[in-house]
N, C-alpha and C. Protein backbone atom coordinates (compact mmCIF):
# COMPACT_ATOMS: atom_id res chain seq x y z
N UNK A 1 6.48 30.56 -51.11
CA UNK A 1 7.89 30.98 -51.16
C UNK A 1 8.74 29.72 -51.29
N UNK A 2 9.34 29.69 -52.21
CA UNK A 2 10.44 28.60 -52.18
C UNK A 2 11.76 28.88 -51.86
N UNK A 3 12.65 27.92 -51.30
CA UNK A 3 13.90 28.09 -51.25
C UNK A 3 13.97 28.65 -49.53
N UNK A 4 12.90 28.74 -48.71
CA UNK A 4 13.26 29.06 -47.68
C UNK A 4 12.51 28.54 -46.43
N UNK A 5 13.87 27.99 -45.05
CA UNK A 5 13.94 26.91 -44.25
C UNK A 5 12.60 27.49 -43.80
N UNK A 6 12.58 28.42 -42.87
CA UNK A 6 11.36 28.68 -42.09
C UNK A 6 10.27 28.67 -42.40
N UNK A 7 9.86 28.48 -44.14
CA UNK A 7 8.40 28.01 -44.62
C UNK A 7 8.27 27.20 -44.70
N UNK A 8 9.32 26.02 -44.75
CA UNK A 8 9.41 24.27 -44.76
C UNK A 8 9.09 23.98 -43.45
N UNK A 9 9.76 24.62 -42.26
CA UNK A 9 9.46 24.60 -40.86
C UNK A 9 7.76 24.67 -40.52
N UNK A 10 7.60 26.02 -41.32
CA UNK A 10 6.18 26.20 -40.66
C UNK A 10 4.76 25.63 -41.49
N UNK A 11 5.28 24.62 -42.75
CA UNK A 11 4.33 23.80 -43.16
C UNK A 11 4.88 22.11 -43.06
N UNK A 12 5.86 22.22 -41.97
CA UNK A 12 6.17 20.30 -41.61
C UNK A 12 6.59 20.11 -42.51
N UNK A 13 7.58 20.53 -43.51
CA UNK A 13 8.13 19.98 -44.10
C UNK A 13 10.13 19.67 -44.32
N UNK A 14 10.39 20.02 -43.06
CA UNK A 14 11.49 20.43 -42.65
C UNK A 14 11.46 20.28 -40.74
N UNK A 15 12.58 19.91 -40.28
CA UNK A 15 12.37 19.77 -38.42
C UNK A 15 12.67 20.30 -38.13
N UNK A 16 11.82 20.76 -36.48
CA UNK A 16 12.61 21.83 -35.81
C UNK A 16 11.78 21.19 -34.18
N UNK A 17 12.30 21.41 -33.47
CA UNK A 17 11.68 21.51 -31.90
C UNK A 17 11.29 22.73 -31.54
N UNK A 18 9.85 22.18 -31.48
CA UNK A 18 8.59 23.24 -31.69
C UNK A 18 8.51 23.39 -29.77
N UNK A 19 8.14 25.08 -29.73
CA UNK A 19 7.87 25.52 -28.27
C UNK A 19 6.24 25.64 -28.24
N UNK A 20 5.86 26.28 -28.93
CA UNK A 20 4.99 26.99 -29.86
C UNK A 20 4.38 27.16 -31.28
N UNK A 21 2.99 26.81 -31.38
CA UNK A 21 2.61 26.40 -32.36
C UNK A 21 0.98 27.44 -32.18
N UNK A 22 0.92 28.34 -32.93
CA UNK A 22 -0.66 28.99 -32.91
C UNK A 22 -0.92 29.54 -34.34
N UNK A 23 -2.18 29.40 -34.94
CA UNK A 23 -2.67 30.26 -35.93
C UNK A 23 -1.39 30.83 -36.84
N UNK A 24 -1.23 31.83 -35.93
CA UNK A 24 -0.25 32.84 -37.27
C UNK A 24 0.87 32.93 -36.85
N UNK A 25 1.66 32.03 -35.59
CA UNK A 25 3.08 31.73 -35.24
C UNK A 25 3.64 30.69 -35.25
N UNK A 26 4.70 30.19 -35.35
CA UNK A 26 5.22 28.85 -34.70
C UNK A 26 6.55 29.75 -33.79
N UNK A 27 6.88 28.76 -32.72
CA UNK A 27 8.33 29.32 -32.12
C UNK A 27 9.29 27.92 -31.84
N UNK A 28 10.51 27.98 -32.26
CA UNK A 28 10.76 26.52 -31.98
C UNK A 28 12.77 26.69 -31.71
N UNK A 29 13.36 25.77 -31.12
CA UNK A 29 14.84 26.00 -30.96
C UNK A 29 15.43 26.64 -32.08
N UNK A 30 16.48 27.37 -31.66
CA UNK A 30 17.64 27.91 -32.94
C UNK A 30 18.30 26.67 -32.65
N UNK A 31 18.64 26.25 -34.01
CA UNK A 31 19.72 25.02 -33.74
C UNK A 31 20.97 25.79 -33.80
N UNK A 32 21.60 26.34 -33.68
CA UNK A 32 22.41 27.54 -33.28
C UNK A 32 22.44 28.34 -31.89
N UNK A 33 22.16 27.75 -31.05
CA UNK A 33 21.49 29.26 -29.91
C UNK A 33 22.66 29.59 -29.64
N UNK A 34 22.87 30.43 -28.78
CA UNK A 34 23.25 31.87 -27.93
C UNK A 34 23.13 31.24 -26.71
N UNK A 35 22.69 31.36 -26.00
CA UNK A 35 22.05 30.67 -24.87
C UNK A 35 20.98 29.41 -25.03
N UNK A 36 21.05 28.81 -23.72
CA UNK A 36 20.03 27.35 -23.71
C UNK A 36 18.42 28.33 -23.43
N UNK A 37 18.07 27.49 -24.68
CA UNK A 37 16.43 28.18 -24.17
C UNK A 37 15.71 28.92 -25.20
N UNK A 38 17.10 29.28 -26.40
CA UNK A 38 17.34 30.24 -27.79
C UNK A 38 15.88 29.45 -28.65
N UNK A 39 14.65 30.52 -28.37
CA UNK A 39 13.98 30.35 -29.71
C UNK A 39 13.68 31.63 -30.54
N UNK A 40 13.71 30.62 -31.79
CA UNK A 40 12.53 31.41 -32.50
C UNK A 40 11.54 31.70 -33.11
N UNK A 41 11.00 33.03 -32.91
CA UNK A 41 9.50 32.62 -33.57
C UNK A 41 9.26 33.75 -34.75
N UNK A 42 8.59 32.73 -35.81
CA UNK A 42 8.20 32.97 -36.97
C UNK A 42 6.78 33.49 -37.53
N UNK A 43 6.30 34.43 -38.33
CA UNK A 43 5.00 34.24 -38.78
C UNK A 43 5.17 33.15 -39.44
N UNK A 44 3.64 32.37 -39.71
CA UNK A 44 3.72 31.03 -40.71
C UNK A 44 3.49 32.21 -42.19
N UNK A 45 3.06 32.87 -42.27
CA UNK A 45 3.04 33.26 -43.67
C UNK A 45 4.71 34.28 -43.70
N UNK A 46 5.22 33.78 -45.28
CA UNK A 46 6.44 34.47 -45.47
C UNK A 46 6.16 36.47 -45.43
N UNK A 47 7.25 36.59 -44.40
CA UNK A 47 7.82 37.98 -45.36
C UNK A 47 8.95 38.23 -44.60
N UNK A 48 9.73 38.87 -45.67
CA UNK A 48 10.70 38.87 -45.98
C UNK A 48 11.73 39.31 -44.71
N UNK A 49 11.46 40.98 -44.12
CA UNK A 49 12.00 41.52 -43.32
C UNK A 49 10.65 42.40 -42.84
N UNK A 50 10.90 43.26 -41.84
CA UNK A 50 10.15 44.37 -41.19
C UNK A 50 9.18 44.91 -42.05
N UNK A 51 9.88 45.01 -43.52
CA UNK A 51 9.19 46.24 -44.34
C UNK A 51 7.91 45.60 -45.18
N UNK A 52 8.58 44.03 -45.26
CA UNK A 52 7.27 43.45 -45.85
C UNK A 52 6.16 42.40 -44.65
N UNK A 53 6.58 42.55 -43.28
CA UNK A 53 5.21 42.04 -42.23
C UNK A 53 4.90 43.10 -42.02
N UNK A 54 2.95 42.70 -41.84
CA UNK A 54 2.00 43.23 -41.87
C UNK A 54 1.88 43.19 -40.27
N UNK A 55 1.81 44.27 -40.10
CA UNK A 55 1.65 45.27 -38.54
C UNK A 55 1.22 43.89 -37.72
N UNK A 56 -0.19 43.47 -37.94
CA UNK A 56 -0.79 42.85 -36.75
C UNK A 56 -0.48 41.80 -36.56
N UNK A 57 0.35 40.94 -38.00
CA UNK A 57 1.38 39.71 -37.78
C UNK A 57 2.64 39.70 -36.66
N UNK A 58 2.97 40.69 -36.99
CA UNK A 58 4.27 41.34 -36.24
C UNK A 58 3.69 41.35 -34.87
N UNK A 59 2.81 42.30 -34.40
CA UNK A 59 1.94 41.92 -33.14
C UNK A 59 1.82 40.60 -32.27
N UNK A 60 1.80 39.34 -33.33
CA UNK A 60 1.73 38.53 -33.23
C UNK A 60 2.53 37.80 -32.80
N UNK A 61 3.66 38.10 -33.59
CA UNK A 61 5.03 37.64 -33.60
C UNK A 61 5.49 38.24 -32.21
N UNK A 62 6.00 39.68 -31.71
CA UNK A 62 6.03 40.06 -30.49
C UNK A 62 5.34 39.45 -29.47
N UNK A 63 3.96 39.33 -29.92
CA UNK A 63 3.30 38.99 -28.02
C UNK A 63 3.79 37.21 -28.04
N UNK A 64 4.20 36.80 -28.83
CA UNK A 64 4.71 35.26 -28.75
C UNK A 64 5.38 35.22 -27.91
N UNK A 65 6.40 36.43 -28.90
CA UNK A 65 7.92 36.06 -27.81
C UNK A 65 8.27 36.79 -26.42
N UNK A 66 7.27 37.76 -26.27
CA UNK A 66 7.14 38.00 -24.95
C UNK A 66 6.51 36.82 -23.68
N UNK A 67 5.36 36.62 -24.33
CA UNK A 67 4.89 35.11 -23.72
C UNK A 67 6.04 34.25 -23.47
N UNK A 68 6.48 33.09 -24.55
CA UNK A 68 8.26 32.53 -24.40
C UNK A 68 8.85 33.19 -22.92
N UNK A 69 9.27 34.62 -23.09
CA UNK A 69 10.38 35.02 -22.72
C UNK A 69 9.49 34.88 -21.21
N UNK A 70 8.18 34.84 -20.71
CA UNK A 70 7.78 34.84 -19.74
C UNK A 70 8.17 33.43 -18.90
N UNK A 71 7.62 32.74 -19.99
CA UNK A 71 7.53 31.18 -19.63
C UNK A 71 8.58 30.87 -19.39
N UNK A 72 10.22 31.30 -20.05
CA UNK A 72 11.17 30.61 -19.36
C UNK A 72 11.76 30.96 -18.18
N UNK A 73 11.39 32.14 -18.15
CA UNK A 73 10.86 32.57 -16.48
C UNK A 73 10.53 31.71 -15.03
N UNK A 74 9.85 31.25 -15.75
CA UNK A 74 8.96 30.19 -14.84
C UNK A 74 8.88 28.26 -14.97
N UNK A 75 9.77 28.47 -16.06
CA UNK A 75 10.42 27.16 -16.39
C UNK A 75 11.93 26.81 -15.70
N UNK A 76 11.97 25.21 -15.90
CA UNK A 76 12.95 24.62 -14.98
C UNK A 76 14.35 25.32 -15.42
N UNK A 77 14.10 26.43 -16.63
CA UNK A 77 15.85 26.84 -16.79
C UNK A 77 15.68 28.21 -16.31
N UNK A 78 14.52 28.81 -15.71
CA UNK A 78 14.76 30.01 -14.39
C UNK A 78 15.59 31.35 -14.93
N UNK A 79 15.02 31.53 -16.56
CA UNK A 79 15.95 32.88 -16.85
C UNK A 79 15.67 34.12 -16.13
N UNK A 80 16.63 34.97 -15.55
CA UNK A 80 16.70 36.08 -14.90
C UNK A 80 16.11 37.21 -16.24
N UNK A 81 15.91 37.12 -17.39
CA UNK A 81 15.46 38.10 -18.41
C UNK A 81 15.47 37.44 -19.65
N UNK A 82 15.24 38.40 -20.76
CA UNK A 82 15.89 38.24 -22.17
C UNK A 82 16.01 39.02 -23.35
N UNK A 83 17.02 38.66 -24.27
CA UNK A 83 16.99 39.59 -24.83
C UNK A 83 15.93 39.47 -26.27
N UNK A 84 15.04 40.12 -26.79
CA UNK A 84 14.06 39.90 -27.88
C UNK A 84 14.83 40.93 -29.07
N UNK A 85 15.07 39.88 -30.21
CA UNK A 85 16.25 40.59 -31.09
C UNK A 85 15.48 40.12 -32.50
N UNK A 86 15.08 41.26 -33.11
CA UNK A 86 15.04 40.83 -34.91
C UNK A 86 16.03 41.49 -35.60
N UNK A 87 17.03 40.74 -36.36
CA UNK A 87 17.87 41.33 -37.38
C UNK A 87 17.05 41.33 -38.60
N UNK A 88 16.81 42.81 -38.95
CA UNK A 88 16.06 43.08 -39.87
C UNK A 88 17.36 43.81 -41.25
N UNK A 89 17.35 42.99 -42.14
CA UNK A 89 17.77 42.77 -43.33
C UNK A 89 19.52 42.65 -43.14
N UNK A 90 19.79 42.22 -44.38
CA UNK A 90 21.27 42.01 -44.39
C UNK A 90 22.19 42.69 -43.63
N UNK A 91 22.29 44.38 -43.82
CA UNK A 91 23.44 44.66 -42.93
C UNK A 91 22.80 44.90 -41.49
N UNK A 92 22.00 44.09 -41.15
CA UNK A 92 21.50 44.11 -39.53
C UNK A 92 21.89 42.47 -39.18
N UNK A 93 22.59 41.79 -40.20
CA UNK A 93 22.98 40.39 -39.85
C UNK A 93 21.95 39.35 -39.95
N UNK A 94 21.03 39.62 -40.57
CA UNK A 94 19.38 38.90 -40.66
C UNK A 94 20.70 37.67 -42.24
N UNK A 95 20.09 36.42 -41.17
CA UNK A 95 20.80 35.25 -42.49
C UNK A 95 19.91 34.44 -43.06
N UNK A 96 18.42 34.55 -42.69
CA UNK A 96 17.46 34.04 -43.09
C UNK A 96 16.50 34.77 -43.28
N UNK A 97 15.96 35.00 -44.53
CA UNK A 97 15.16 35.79 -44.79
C UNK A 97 13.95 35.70 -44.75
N UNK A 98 13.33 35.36 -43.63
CA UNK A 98 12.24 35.23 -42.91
C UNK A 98 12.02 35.69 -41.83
N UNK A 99 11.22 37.09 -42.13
CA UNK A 99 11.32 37.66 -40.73
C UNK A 99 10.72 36.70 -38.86
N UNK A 100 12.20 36.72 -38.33
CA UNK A 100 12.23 36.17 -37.02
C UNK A 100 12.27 36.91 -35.96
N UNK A 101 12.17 36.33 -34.80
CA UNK A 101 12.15 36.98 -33.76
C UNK A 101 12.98 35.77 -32.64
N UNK A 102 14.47 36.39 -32.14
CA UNK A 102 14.63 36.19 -31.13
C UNK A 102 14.48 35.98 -30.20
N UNK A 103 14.41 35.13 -29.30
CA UNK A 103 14.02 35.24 -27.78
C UNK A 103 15.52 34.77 -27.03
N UNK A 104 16.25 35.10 -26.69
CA UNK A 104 17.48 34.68 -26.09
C UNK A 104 17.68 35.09 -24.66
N UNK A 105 17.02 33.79 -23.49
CA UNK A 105 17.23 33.51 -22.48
C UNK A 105 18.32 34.67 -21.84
N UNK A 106 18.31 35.03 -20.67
CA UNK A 106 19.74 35.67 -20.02
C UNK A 106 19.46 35.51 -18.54
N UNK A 107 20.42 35.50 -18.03
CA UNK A 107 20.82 35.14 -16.54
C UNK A 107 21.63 36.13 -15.79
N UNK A 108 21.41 36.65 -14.58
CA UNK A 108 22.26 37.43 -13.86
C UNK A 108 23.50 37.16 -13.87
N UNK A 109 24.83 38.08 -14.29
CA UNK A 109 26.20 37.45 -14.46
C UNK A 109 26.90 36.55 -15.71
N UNK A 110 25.87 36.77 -16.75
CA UNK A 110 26.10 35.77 -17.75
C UNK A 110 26.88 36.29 -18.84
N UNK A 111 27.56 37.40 -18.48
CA UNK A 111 28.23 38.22 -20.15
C UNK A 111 29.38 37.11 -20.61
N UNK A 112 29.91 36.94 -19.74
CA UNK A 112 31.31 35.67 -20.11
C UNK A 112 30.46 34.31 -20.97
N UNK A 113 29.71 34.41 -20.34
CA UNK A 113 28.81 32.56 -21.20
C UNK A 113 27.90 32.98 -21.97
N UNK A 114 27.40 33.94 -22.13
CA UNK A 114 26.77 34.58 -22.58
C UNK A 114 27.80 35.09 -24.10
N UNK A 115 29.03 35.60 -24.28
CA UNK A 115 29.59 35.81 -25.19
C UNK A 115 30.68 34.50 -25.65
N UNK A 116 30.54 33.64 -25.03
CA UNK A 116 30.95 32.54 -25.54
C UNK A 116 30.53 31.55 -26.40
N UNK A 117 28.82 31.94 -25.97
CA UNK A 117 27.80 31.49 -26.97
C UNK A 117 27.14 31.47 -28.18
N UNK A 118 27.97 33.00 -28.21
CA UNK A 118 27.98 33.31 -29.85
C UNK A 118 28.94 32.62 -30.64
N UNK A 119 30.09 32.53 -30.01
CA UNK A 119 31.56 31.61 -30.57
C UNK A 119 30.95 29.89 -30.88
N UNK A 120 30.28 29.39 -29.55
CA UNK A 120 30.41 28.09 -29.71
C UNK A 120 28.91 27.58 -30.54
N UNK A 121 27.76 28.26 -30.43
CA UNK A 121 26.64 28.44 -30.57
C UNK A 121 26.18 26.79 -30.98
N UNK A 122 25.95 26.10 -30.10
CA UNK A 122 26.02 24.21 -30.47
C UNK A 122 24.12 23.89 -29.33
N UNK A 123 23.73 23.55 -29.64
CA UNK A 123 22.38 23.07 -29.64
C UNK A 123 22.67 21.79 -28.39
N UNK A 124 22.00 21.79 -27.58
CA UNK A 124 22.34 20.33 -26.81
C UNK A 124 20.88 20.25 -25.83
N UNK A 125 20.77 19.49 -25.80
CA UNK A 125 19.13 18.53 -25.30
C UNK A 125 18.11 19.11 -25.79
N UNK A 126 17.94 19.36 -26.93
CA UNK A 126 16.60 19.67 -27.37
C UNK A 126 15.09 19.73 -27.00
N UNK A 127 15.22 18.15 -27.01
CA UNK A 127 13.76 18.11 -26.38
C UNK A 127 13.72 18.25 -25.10
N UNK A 128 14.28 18.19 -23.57
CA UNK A 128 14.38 18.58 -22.66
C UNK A 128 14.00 20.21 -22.93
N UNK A 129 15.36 21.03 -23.16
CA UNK A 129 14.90 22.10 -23.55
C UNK A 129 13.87 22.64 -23.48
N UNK A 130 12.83 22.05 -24.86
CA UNK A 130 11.85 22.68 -25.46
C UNK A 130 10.79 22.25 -24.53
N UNK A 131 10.82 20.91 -24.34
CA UNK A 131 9.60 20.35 -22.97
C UNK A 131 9.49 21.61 -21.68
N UNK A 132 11.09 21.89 -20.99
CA UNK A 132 11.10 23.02 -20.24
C UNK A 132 9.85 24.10 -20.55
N UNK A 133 10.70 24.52 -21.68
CA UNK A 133 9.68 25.79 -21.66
C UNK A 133 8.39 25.39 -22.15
N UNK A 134 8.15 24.51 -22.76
CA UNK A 134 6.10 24.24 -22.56
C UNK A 134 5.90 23.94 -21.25
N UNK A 135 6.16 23.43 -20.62
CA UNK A 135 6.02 23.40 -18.99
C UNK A 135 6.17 24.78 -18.89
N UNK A 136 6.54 25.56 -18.99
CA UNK A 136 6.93 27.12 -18.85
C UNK A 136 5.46 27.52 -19.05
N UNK A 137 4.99 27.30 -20.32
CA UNK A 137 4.15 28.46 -20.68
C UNK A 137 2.92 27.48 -20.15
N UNK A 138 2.70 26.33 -19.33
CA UNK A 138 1.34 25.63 -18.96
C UNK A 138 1.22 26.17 -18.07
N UNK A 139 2.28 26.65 -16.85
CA UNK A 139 2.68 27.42 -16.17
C UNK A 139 1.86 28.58 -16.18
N UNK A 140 2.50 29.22 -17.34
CA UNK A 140 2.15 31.11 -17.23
C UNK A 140 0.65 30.80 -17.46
N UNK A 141 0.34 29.73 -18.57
CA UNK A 141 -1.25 29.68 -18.08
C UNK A 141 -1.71 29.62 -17.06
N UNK A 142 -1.48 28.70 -16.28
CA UNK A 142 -2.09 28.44 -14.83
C UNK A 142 -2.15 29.96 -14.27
N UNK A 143 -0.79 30.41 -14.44
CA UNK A 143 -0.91 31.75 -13.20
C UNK A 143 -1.60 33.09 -14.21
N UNK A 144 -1.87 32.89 -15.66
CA UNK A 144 -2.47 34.06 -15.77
C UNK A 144 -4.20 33.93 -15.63
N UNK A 145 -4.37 32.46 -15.41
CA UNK A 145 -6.03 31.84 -14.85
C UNK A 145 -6.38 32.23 -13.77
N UNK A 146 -5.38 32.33 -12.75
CA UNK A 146 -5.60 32.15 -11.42
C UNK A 146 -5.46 33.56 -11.12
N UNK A 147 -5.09 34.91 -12.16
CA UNK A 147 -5.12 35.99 -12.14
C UNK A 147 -6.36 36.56 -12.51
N UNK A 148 -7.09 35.95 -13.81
CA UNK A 148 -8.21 36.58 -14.08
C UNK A 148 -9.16 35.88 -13.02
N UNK A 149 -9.11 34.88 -12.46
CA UNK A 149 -10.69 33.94 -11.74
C UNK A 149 -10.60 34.77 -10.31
């Protein structure tokens, strides 16, 4: 696919601060977020919207960002939830046509900063950030080890 960021992203040829990196996902900051903590995650192979990923990619794509949304849970930025959002095609507000997946951090009491974030939507400590939540998900490893042993 040419002409589009998230396949440059997901073959290194373009930057992003990576959370997540597996087989058939990457997940990495919106340089845009919503909230601190805003990733997203991508299949590495293109498609387009909903209608063109293949079921078990999508699978893929979901249990990512459920994972994420766990880990920042349990990471030093302590989200109370989140919201998991795909804008699927143009009039759903989708501006990159690579089907994504949201993960947008939320906090008890947060509608005021929370809707301010759409207004100001500005990126700040990145790699802190993104370090957070891999500490997050070494984390959810540990405790989903110490669940199965």
């Amino acid at each position: 696919m040419t002409n589009c960021v998230f396949c440059d992203i997901a073959h290194g040829d373009a930057p992003s601060t990576t959370v997540l990196d597996t087989e058939d996902v990457l997940a990495f900051l919106d340089i845009r977020p919503i909230s601190r903590g805003h990733v997203l995650v991508i299949p590495k192979r293109h498609s387009t919207d909903l209608d063109t990923l293949e079921p078990a990619l999508g699978g893929a794509v979901f249990a990512a960002g459920q994972r994420i949304s766990r880990a920042i849970r349990r990471s030093d930025l302590r989200s109370d939830g989140a919201n998991l959002v795909v804008n699927d095609g143009k009039a759903a507000f989708q501006t990159v046509f690579h089907t994504h997946l949201h993960v947008v951090p939320r906090w008890t009491g947060d509608k005021l900063r929370f809707a301010r974030g759409f207004v100001t939507r500005r990126l700040r400590a990145p790699e802190e950030t993104a370090a957070a939540i891999r500490d997050g998900l070494v984390r959810l490893a540990a405790e989903d080890a110490d669940h199965a042993g």
